[in-house]
N, C-alpha and C. Protein backbone atom coordinates (compact mmCIF):
# COMPACT_ATOMS: atom_id res chain seq x y z
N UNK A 1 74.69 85.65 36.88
CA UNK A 1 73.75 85.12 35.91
C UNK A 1 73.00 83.95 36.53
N UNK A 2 71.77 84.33 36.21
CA UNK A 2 70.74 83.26 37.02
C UNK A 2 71.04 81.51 36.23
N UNK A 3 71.09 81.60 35.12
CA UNK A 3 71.36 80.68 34.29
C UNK A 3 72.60 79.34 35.02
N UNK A 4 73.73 79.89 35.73
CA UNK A 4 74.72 79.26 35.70
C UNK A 4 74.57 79.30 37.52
N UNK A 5 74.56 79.99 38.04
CA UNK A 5 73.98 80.10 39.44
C UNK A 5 73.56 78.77 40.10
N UNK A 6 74.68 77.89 41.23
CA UNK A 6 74.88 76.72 41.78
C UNK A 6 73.28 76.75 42.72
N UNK A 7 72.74 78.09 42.83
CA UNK A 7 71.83 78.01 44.15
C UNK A 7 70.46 77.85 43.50
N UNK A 8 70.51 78.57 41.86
CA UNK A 8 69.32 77.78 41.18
C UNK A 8 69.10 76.63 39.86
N UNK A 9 68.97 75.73 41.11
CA UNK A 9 68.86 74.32 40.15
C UNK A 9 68.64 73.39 41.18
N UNK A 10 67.52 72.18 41.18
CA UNK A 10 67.15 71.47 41.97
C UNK A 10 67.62 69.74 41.24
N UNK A 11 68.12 68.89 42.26
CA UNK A 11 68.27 67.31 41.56
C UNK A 11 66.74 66.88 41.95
N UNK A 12 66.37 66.18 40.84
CA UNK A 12 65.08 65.99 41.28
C UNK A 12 64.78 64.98 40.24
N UNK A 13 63.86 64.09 40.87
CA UNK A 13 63.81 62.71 39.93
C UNK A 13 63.05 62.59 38.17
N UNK A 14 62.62 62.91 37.35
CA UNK A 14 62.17 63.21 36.35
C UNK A 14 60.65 63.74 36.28
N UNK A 15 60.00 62.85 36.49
CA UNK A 15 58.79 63.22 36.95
C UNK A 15 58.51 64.19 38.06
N UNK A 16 59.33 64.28 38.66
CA UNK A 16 59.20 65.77 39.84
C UNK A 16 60.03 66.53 38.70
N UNK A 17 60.72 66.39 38.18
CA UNK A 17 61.07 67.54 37.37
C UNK A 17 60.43 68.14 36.50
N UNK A 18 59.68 67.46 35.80
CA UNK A 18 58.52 67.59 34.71
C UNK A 18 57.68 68.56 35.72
N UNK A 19 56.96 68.15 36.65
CA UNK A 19 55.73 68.37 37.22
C UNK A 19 56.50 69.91 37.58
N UNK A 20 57.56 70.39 38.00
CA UNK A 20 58.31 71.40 38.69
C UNK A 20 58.64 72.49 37.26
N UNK A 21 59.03 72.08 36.45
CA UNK A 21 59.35 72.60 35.61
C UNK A 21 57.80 73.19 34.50
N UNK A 22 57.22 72.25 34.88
CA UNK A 22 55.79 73.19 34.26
C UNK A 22 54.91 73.98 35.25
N UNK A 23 55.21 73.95 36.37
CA UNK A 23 54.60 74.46 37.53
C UNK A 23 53.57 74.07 38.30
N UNK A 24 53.65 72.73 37.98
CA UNK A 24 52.59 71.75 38.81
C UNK A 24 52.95 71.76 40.74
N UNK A 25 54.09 71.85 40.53
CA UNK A 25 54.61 71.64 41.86
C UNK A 25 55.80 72.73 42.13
N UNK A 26 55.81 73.00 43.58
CA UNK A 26 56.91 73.59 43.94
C UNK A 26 57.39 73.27 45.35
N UNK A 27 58.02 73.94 46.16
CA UNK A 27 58.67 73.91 47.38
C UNK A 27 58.45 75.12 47.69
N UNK A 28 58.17 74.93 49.10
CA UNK A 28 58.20 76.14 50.53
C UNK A 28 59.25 76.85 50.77
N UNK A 29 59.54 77.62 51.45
CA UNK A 29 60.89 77.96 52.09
C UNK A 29 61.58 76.75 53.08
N UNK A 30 60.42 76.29 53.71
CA UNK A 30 60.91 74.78 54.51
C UNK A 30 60.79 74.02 53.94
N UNK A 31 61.15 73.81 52.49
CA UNK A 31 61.00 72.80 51.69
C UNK A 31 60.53 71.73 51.50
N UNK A 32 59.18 71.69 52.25
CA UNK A 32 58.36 71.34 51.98
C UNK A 32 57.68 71.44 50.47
N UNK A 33 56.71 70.35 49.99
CA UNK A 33 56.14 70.07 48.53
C UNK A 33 54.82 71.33 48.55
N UNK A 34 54.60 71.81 47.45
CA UNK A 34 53.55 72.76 46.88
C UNK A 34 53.21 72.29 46.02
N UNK A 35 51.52 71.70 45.74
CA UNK A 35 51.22 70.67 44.62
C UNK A 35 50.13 71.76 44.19
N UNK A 36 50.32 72.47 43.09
CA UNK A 36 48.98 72.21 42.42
C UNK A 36 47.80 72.19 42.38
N UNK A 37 46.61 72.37 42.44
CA UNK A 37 45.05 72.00 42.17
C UNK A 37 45.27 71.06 40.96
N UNK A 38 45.94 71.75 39.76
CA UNK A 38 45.96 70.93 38.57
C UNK A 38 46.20 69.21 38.78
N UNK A 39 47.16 69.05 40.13
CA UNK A 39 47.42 68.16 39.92
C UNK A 39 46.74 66.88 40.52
N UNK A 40 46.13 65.52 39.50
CA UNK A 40 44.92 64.65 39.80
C UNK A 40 45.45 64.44 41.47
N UNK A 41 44.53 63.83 42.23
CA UNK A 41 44.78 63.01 43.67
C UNK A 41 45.42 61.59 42.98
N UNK A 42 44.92 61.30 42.25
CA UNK A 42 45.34 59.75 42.47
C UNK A 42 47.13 59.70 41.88
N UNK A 43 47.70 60.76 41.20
CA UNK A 43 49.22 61.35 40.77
C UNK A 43 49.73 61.87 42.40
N UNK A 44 48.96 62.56 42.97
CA UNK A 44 49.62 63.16 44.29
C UNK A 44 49.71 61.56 45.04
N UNK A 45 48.42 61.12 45.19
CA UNK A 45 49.20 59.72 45.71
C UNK A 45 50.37 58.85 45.41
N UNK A 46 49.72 58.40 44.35
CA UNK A 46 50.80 57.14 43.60
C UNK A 46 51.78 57.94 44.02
N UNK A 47 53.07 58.95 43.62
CA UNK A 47 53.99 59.39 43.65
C UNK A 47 54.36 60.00 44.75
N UNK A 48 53.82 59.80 45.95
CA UNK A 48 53.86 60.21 47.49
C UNK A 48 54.23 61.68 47.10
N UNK A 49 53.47 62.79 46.29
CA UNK A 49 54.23 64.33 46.55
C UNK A 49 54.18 65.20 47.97
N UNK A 50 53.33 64.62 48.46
CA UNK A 50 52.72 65.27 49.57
C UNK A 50 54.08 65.37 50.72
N UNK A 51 54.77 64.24 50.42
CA UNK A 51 55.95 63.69 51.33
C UNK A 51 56.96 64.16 50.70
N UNK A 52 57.45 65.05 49.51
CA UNK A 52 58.66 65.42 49.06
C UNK A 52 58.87 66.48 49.77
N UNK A 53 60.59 66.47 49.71
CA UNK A 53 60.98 67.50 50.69
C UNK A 53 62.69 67.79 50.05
N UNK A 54 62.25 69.19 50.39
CA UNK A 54 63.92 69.52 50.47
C UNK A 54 64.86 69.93 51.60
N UNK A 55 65.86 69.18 52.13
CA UNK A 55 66.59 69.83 52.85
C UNK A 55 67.92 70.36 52.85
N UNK A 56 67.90 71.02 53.99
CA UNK A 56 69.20 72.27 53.65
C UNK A 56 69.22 72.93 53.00
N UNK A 57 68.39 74.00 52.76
CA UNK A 57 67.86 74.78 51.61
C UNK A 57 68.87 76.01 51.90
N UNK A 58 70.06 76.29 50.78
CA UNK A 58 70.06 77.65 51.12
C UNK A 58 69.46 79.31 51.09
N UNK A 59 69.38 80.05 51.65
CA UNK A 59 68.95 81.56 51.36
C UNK A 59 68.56 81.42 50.07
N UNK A 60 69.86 81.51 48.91
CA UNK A 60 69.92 82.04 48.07
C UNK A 60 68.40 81.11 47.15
N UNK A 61 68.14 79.72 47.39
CA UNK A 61 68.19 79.06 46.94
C UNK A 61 66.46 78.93 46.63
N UNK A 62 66.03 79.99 48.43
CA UNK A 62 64.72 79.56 48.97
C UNK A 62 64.54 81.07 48.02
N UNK A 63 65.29 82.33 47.27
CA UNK A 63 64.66 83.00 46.79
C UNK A 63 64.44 82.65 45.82
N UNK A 64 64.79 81.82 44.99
CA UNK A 64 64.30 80.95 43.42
C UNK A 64 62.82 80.50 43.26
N UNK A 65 63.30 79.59 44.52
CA UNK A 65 61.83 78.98 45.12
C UNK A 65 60.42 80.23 45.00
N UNK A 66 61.03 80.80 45.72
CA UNK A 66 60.03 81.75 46.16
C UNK A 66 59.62 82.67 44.90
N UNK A 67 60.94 82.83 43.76
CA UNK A 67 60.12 83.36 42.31
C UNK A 67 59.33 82.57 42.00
N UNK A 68 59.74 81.16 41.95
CA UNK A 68 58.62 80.32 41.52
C UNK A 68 57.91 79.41 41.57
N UNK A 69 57.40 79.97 42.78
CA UNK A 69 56.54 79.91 43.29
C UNK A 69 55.28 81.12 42.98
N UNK A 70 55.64 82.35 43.24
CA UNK A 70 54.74 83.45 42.50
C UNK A 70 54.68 83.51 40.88
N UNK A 71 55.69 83.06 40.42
CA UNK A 71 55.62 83.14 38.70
C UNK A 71 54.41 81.52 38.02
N UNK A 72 54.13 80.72 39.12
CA UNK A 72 53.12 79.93 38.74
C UNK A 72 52.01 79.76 39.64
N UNK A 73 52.32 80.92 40.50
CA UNK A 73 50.63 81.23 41.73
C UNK A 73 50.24 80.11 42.16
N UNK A 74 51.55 79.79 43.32
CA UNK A 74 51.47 78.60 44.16
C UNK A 74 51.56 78.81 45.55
N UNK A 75 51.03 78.84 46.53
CA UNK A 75 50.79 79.15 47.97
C UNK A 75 51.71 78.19 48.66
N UNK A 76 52.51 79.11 49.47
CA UNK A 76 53.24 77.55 50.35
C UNK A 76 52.38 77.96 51.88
């Protein structure tokens, strides 16, 4: 069950959670940040997104990513 599944769920500070959870933002397979058009420049600044990152990503973890990433038509 995807629901309870340790490999999908990210710690992430609130405001990256917000922004992630509505699909403003996502992550790469190299977990690297995926921002948005929606989202203003002067928000990508202030909040350094450009510089978020995930590491040690597992497999399982980068296929989550990678749903959604297509379920909010985000290019890594």
């Amino acid at each position: 069950m995807e629901k309870v599944d340790p490999f999908n769920g990210l710690l992430l500070a609130p405001q990256l959670d917000r922004l992630f959870d509505q699909g403003h933002m996502s992550f790469s397979d190299k977990g690297g940040a995926v921002i948005a058009p929606s989202v203003l420049d002067n928000v990508n600044a202030l909040w350094g997104l450009e510089g978020c990152r995930l590491n040690n990503l597992a497999d399982k973890t980068r296929r989550y990513l990678a749903f959604h990433r297509e379920l909010h038509q985000l290019s890594s």
